[in-house]
N, C-alpha and C. Protein backbone atom coordinates (compact mmCIF):
# COMPACT_ATOMS: atom_id res chain seq x y z
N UNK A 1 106.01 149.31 295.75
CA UNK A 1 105.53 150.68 295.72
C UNK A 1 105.97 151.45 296.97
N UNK A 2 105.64 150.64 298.14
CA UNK A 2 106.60 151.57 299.34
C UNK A 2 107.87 152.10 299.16
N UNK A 3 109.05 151.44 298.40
CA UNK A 3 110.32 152.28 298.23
C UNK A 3 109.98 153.53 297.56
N UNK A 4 109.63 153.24 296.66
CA UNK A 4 108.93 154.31 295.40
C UNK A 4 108.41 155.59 296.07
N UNK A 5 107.18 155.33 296.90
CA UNK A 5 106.54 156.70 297.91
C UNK A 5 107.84 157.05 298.57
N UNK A 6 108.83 156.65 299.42
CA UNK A 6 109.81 157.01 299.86
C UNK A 6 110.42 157.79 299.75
N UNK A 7 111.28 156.96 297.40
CA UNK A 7 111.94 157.82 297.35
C UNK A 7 111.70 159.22 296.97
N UNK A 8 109.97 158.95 296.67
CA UNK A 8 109.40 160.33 295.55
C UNK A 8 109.45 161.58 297.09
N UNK A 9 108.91 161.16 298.04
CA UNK A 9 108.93 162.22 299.39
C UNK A 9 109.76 162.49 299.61
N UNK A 10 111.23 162.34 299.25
CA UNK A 10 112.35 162.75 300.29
C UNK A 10 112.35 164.11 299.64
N UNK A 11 112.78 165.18 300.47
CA UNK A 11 113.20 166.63 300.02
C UNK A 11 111.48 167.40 299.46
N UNK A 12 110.98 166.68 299.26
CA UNK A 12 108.80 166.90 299.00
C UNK A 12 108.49 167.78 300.63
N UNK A 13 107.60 169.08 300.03
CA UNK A 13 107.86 169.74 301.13
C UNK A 13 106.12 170.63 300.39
N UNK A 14 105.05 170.61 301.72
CA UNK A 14 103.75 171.20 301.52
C UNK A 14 103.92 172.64 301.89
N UNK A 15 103.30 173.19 301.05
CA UNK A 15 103.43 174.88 301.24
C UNK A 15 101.88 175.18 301.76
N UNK A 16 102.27 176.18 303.01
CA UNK A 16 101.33 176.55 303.99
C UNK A 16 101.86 177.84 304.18
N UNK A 17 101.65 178.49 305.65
CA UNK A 17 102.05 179.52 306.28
C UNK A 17 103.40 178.55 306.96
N UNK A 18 103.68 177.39 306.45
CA UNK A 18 105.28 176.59 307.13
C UNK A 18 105.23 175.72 306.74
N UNK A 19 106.18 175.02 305.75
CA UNK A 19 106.43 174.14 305.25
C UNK A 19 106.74 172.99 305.79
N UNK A 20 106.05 172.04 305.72
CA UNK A 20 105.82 170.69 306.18
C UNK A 20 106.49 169.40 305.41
N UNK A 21 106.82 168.33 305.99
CA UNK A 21 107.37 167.49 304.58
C UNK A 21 106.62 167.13 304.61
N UNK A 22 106.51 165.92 303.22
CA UNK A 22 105.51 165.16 302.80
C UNK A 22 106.31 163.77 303.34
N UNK A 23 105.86 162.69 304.00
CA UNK A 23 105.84 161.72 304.51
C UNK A 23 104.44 160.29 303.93
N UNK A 24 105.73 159.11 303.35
CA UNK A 24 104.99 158.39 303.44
C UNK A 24 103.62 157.43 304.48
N UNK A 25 102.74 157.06 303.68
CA UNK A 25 101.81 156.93 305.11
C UNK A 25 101.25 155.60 304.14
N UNK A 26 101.50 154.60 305.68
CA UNK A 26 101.12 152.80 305.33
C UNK A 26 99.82 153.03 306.49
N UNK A 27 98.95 152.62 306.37
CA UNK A 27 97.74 152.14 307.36
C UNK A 27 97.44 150.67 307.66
N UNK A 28 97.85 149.74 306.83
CA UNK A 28 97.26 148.35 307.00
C UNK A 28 96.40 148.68 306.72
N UNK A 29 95.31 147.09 306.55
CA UNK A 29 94.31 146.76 306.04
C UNK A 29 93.22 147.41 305.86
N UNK A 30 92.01 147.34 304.61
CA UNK A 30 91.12 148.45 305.02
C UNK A 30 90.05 147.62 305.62
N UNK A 31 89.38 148.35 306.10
CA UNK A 31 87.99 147.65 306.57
C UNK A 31 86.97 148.01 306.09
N UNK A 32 86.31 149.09 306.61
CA UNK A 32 85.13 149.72 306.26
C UNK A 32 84.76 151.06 304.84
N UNK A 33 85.65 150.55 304.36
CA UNK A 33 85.88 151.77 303.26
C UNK A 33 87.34 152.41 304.05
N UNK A 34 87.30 153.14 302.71
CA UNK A 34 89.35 154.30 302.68
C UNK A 34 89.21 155.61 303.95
N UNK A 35 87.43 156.35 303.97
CA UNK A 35 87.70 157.18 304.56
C UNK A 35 87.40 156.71 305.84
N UNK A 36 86.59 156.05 306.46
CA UNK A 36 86.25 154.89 307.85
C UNK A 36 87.67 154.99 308.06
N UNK A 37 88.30 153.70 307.61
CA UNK A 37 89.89 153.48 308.05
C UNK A 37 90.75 154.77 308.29
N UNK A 38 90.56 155.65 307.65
CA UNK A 38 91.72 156.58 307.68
C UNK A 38 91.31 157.27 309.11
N UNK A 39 89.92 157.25 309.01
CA UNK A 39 89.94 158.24 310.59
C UNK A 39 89.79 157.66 311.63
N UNK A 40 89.53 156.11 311.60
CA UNK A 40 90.15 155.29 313.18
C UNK A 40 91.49 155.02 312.94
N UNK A 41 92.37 154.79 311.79
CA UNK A 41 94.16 155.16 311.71
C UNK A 41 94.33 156.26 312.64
N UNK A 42 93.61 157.52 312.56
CA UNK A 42 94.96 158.57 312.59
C UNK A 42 94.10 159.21 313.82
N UNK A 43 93.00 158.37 314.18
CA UNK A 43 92.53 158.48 315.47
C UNK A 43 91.87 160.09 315.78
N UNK A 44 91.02 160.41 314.79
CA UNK A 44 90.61 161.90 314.83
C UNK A 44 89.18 161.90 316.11
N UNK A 45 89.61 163.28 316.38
CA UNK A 45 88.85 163.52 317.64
C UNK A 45 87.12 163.72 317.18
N UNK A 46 87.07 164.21 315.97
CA UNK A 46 85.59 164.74 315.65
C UNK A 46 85.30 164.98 314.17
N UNK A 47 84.30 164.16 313.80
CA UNK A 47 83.77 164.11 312.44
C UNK A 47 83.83 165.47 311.85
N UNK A 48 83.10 166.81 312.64
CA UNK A 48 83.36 167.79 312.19
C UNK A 48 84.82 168.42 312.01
N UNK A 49 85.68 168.05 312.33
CA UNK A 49 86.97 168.34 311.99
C UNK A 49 87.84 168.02 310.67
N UNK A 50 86.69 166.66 309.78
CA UNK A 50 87.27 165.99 308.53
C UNK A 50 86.86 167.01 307.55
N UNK A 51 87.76 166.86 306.70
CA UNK A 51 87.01 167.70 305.35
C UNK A 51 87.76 166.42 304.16
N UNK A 52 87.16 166.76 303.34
CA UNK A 52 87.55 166.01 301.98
C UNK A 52 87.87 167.12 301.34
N UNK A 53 88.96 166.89 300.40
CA UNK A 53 89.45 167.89 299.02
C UNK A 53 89.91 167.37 298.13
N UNK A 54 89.99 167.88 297.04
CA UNK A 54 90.33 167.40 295.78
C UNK A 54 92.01 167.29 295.84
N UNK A 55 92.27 165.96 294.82
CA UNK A 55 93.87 166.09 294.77
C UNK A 55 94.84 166.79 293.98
N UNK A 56 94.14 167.77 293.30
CA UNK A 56 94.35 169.23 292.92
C UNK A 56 95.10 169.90 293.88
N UNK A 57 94.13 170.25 294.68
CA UNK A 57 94.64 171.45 295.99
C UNK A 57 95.79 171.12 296.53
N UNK A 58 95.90 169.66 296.86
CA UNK A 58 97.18 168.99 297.53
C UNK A 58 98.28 169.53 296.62
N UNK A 59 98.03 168.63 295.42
CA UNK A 59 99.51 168.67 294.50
C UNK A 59 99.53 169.96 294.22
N UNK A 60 99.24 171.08 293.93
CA UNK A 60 99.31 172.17 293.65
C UNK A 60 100.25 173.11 294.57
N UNK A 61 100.44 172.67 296.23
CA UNK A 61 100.69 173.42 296.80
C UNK A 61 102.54 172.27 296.98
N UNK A 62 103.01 171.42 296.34
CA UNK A 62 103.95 170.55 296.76
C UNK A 62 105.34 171.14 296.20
N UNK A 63 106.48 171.32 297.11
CA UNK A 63 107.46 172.13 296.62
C UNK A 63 108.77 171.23 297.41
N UNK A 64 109.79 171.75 296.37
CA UNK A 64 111.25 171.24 297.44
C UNK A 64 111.91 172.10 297.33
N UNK A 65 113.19 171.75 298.40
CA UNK A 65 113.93 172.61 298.90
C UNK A 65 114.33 173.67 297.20
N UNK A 66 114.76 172.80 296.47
CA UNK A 66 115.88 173.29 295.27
C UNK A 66 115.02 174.07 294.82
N UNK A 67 112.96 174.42 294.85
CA UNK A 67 112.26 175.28 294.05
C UNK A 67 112.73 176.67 294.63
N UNK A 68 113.22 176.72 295.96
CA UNK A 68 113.76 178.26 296.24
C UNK A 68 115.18 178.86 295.77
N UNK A 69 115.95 177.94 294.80
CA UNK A 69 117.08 178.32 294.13
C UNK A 69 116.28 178.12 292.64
N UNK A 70 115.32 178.17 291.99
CA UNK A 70 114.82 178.38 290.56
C UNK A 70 114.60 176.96 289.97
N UNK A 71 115.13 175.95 290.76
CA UNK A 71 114.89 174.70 290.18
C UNK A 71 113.64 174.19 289.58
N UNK A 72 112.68 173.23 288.89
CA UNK A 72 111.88 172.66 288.96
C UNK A 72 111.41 171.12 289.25
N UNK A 73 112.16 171.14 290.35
CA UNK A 73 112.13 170.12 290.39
C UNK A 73 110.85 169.47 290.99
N UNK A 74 110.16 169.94 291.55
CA UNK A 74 109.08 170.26 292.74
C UNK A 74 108.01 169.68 291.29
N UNK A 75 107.67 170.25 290.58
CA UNK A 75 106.62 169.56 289.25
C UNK A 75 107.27 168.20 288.79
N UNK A 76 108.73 167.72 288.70
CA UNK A 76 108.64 166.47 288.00
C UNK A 76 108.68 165.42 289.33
N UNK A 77 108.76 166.07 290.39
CA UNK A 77 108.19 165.02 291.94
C UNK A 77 107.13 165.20 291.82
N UNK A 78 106.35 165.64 292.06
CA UNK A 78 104.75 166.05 292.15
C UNK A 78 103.96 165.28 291.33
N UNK A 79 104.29 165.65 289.96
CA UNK A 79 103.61 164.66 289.32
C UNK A 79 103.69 163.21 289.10
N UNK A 80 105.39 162.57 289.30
CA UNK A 80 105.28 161.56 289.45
C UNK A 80 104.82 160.85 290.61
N UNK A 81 104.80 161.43 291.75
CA UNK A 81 104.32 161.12 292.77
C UNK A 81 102.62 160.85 292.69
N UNK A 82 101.63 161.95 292.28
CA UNK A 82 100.26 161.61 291.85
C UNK A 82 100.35 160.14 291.17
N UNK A 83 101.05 160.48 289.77
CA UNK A 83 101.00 159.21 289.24
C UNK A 83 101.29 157.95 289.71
N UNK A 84 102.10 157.95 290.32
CA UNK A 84 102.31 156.48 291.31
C UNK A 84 101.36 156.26 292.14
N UNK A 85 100.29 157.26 292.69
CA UNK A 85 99.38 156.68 293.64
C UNK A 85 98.01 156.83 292.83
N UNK A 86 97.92 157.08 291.89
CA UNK A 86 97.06 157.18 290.80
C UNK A 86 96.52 155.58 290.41
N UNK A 87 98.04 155.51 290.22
CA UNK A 87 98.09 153.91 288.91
C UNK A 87 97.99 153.10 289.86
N UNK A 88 98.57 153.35 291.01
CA UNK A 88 98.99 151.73 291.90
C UNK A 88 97.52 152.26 293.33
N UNK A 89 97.06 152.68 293.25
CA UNK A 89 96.17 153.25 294.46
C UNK A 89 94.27 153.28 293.87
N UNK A 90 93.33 152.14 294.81
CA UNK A 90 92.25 152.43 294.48
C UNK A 90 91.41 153.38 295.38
N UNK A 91 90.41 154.00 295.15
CA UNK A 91 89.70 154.73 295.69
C UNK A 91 90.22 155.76 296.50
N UNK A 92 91.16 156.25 295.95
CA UNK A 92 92.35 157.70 296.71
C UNK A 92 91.41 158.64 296.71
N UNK A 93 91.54 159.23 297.74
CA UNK A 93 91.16 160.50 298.78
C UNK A 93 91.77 161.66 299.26
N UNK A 94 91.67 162.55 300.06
CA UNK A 94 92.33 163.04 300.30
C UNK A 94 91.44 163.96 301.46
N UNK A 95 91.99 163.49 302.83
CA UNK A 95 91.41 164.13 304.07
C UNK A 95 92.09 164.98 304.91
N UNK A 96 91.70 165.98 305.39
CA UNK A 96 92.23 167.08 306.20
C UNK A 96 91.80 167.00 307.54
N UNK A 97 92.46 167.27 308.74
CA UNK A 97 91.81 166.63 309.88
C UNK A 97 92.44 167.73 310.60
N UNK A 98 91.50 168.76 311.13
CA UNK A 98 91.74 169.75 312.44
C UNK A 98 91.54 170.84 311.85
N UNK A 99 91.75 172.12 311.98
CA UNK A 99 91.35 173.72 311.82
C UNK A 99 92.58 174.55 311.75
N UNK A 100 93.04 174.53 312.58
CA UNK A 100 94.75 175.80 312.43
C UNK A 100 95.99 174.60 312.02
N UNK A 101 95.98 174.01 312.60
CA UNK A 101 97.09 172.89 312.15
C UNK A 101 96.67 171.43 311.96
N UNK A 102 96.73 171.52 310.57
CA UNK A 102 95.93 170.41 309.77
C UNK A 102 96.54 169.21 309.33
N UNK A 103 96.29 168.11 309.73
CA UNK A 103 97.05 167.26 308.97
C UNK A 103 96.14 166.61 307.67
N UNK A 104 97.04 166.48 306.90
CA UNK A 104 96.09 166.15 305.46
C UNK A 104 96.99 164.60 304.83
N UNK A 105 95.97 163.32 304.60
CA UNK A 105 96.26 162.72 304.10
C UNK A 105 95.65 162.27 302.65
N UNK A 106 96.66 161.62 302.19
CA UNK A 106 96.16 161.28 300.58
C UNK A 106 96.45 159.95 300.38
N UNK A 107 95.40 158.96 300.57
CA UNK A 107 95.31 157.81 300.98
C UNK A 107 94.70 156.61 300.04
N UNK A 108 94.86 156.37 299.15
CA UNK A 108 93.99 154.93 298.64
C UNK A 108 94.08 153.46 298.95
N UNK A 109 93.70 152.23 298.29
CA UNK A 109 93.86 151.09 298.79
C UNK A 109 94.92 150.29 297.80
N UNK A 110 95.95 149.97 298.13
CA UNK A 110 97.20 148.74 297.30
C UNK A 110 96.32 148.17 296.84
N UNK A 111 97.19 146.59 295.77
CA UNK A 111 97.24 145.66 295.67
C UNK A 111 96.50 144.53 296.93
N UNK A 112 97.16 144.74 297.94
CA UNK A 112 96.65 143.66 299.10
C UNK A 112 95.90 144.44 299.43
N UNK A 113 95.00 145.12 299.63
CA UNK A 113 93.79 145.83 300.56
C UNK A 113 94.42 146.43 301.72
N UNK A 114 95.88 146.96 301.76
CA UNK A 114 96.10 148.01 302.48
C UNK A 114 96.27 149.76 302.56
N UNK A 115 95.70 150.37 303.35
CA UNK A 115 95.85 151.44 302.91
C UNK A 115 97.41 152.00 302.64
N UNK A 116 97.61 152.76 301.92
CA UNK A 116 98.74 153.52 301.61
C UNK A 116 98.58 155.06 300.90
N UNK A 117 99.54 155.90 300.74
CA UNK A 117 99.63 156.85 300.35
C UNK A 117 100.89 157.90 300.78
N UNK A 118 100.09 159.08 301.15
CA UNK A 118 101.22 160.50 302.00
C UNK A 118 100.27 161.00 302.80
N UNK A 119 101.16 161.60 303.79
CA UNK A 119 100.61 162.71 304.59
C UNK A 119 101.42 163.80 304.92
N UNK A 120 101.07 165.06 305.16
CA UNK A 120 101.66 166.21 305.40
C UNK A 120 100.45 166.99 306.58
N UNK A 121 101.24 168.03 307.14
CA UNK A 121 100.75 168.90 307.97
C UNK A 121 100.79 170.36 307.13
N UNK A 122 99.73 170.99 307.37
CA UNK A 122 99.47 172.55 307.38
C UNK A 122 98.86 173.46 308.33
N UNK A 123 99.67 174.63 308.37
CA UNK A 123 99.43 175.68 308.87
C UNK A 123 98.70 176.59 308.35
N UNK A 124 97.10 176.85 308.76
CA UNK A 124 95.85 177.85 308.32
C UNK A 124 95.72 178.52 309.61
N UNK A 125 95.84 180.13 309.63
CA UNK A 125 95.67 181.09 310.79
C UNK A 125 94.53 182.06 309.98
């Protein structure tokens, strides 16, 4: 499944006020539950800074380069991308961490009890 997230992210690009790529994201093992792990992973400064969102909002905003020449390509990544972390991913999430420049991950647990998923950054002014 790691090649797979790879190849689905390359040219995968989050729409904000600046487009961010989408980047695969491995955590190792979980421990304490998906959202515990994710915020001693990515080492967040303050509980009040987490938000949870639906994986709606994420995929909704996911685009590539070729969608600014009329392409669609941006929906048949997108969705296969959900679907791969859908089918192969338990208890997926999706956390936002900071206020003006956000990083947002979309994270569940493998096969072996490691975390995996994507992450991207956004820009909110």
């Amino acid at each position: 499944m790691t090649e797979q997230i790879e190849d689905i992210c390359s040219d995968l690009f989050y729409l904000s006020e600046t487009d961010a790529e989408v980047r695969p994201f491995f955590g190792g093992s979980m421990q304490n539950g998906v959202r515990e792990t994710v915020i001693k992973n990515v080492d967040a400064k303050s509980e009040k800074t987490i938000e949870e969102i639906s994986l709606d909002s994420v995929f909704s905003r996911l685009k590539t380069i070729h969608d600014r020449s009329g392409e669609n390509e941006n929906v048949v990544k997108s969705v296969e991308l959900r679907k791969l972390l859908e089918k192969n991913l338990k208890d997926l999430i999706v956390l936002r961490f900071g206020r003006i420049q956000i990083d947002i991950y979309v994270v569940g647990v493998d096969a072996e009890g490691n975390l995996a998923g994507i992450r991207t950054t956004a820009v909110e002014t």
